[in-house]
N, C-alpha and C. Protein backbone atom coordinates (compact mmCIF):
# COMPACT_ATOMS: atom_id res chain seq x y z
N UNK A 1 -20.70 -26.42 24.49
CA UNK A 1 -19.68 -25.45 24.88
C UNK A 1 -18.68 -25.23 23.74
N UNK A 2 -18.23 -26.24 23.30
CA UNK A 2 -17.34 -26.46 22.03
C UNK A 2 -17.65 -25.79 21.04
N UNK A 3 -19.10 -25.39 20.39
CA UNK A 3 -19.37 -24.90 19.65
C UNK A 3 -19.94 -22.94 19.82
N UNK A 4 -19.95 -22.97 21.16
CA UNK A 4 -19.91 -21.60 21.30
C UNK A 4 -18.71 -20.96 21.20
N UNK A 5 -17.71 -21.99 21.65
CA UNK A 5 -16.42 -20.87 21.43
C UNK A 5 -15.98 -21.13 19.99
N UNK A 6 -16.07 -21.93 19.17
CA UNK A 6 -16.32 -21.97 17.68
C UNK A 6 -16.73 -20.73 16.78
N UNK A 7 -17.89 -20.84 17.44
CA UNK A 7 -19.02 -19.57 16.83
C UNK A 7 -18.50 -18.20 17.37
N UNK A 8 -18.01 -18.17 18.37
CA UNK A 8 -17.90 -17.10 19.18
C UNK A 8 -16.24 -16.73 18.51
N UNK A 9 -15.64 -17.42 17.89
CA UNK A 9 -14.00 -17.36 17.95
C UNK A 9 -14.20 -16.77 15.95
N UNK A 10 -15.35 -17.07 15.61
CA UNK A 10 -15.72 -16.97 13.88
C UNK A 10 -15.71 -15.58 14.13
N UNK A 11 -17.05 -15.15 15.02
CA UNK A 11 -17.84 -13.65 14.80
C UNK A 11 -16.50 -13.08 14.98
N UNK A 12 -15.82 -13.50 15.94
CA UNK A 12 -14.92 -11.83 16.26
C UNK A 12 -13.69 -12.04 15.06
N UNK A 13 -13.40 -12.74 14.68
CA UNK A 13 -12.70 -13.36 13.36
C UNK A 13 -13.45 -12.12 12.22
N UNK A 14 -14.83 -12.51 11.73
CA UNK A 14 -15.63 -11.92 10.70
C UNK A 14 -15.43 -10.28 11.25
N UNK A 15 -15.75 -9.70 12.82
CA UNK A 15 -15.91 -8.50 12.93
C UNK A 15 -14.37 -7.62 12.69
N UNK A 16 -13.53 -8.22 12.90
CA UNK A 16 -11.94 -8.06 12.93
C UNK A 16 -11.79 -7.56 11.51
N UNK A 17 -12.42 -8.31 10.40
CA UNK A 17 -12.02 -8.16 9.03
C UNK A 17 -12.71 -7.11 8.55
N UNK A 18 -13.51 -6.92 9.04
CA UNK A 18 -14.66 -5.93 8.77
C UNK A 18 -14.02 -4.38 9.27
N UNK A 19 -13.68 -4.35 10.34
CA UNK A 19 -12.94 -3.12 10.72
C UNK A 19 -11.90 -2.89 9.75
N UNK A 20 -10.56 -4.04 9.69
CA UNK A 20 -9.97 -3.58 9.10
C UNK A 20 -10.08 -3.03 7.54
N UNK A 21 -11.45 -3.59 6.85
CA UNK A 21 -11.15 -3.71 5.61
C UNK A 21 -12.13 -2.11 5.69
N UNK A 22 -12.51 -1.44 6.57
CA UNK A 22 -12.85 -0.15 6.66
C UNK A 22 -12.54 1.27 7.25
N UNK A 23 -11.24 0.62 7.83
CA UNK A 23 -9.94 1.10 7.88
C UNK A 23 -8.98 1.60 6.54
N UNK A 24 -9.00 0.60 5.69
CA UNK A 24 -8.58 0.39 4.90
C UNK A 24 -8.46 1.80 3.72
N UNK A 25 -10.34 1.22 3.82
CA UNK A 25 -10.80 2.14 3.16
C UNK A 25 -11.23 3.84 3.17
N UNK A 26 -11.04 4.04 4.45
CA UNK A 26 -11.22 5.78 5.29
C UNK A 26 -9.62 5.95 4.85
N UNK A 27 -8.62 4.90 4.87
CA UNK A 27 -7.21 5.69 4.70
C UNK A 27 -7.31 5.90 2.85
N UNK A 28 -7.60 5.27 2.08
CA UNK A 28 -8.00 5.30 1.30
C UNK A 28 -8.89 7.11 0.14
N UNK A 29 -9.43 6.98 1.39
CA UNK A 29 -10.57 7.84 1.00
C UNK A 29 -9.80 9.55 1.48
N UNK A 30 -8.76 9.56 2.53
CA UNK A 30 -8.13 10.35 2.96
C UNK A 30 -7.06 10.84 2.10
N UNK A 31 -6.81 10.59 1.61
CA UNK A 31 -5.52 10.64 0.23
C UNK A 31 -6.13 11.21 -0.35
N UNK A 32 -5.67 12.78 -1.34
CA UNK A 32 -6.29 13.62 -1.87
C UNK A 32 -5.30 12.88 -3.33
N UNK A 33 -5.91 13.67 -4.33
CA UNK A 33 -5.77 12.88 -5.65
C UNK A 33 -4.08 13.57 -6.07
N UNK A 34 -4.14 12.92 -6.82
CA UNK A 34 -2.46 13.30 -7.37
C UNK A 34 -2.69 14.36 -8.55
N UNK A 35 -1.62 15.40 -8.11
CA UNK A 35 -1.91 16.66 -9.04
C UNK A 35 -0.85 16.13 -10.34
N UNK A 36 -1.06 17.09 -11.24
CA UNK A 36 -0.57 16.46 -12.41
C UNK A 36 1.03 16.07 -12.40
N UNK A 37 1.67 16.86 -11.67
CA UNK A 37 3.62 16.70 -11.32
C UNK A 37 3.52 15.37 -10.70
N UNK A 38 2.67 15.06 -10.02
CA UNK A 38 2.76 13.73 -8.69
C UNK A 38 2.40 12.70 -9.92
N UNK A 39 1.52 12.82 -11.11
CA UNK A 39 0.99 11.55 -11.76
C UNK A 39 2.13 12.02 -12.77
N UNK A 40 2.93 12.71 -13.59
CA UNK A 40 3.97 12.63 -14.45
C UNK A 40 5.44 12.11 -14.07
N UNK A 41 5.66 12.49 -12.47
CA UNK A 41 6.95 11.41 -11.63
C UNK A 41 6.09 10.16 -11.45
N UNK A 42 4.96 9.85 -11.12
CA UNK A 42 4.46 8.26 -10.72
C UNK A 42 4.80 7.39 -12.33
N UNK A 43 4.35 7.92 -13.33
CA UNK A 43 4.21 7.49 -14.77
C UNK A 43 5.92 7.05 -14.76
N UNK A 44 6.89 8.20 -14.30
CA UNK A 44 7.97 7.95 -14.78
C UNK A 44 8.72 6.74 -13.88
N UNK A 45 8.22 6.59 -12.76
CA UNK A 45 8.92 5.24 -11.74
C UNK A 45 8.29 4.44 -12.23
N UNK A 46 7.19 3.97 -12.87
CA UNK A 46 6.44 2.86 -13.12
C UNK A 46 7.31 2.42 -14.96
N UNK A 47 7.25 3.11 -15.45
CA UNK A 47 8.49 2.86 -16.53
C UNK A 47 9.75 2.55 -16.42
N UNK A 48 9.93 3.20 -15.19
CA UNK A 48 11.37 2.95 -15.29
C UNK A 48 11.57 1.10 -14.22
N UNK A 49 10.88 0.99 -13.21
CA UNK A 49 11.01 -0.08 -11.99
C UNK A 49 9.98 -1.15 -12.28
N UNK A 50 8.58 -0.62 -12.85
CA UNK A 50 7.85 -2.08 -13.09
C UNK A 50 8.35 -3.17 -13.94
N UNK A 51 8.64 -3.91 -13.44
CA UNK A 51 9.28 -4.57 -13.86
C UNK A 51 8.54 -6.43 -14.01
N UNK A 52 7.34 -6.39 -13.40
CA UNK A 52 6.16 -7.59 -13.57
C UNK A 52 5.27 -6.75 -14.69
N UNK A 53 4.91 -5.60 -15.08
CA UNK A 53 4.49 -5.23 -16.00
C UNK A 53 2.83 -5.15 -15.73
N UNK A 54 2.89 -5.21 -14.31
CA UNK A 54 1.27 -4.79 -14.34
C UNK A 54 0.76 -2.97 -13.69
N UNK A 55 1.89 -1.93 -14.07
CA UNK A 55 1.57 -0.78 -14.42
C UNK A 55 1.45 -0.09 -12.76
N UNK A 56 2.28 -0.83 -12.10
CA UNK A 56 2.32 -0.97 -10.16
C UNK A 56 3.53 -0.81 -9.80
N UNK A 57 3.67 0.04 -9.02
CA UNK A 57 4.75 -0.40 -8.11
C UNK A 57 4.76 -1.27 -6.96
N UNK A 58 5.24 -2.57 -6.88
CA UNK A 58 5.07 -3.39 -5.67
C UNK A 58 6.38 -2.75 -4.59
N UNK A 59 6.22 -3.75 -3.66
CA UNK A 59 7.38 -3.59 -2.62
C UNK A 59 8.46 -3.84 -2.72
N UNK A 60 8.50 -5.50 -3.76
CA UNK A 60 10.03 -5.54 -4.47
C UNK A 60 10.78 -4.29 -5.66
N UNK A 61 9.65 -3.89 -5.90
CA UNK A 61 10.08 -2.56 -7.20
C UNK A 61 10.34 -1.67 -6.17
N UNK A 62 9.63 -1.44 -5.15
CA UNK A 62 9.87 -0.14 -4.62
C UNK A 62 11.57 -0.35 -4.17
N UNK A 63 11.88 -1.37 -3.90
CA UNK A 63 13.30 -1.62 -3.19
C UNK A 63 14.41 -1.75 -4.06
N UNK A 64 13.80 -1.79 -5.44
CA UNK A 64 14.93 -1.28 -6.19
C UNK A 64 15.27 0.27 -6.71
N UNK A 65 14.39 1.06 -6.15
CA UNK A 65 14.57 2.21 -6.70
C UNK A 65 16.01 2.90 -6.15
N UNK A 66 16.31 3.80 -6.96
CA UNK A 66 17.80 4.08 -6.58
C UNK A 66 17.40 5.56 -5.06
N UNK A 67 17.83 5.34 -4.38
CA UNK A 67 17.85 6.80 -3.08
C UNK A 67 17.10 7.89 -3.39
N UNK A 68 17.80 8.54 -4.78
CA UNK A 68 17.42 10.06 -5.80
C UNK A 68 16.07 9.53 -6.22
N UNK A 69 15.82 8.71 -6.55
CA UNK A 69 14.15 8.39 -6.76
C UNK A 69 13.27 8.32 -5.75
N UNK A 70 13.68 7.18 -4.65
CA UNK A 70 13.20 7.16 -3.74
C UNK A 70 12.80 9.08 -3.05
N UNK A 71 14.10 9.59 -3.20
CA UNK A 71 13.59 11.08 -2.01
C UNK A 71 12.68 11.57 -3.39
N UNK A 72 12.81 11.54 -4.48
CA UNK A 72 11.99 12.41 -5.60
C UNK A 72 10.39 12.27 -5.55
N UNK A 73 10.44 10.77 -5.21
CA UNK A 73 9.01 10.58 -4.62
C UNK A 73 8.80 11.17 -3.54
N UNK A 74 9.25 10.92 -2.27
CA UNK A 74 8.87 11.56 -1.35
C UNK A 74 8.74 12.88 -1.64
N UNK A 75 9.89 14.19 -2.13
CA UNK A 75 9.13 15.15 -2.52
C UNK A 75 8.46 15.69 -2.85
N UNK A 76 7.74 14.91 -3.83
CA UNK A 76 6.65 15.23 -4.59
C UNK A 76 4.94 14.54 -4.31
N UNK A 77 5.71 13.73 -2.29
CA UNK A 77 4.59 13.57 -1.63
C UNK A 77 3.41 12.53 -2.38
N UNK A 78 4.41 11.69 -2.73
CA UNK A 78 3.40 10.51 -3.50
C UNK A 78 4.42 8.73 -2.43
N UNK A 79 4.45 8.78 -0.97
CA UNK A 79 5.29 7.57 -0.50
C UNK A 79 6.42 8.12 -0.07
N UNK A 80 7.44 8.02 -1.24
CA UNK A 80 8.75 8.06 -0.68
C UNK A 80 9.70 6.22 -1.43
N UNK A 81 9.20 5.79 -2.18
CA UNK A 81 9.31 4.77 -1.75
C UNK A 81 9.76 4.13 -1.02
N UNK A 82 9.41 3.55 0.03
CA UNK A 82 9.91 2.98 1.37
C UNK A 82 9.98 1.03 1.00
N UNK A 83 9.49 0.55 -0.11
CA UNK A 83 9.09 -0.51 -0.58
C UNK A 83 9.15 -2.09 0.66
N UNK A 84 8.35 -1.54 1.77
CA UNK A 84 8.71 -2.61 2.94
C UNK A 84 7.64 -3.95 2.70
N UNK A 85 8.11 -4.84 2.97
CA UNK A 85 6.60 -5.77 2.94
C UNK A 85 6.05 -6.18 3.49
N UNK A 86 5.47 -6.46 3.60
CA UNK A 86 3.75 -6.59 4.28
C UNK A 86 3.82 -7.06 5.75
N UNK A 87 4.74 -8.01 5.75
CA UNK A 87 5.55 -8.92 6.59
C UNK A 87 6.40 -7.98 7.91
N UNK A 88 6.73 -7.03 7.14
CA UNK A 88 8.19 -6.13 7.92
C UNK A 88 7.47 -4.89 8.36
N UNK A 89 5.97 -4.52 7.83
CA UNK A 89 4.97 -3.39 8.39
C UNK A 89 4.52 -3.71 9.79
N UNK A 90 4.03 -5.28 9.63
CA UNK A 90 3.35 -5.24 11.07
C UNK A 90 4.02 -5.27 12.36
């Protein structure tokens, strides 16, 4: 018995990850590409806020951006930066 609900407590564990990580990826795939204005403001927050230097905006960068950046993104429909974490989404 012990080991069915083991086994049984894994699969839906394994099937769980599986959805989400294809979830993931349809939201992913839904995002149309960034026109050239959206990748010349992204270039310019990543210069100005990356600040670990791996060419990203994380959630702590996003939370330093100043308001006027933050809405500049959103205008230009690339986020907004909202920089929440991962923790404070679910």
């Amino acid at each position: 018995m012990k080991h069915l609900i083991v086994t049984s407590a894994l699969a839906l564990a394994l099937v769980g990850g599986v959805a989400t990580s294809q979830a993931q990826e349809e939201k992913k795939k839904e995002r149309p590409p960034m026109t050239a204005e959206q990748k010349e403001l992204m270039a310019k927050m990543v210069a100005k806020y990356d600040k670990n230097g791996d060419k990203k905006l994380d959630g702590e960068e996003r939370k330093a951006m100043s308001p006027e950046d933050k809405e500049a993104m959103k205008k230009a429909g690339i986020g907004g930066g909202g920089g929440k974490k991962k923790e404070e989404k679910k």
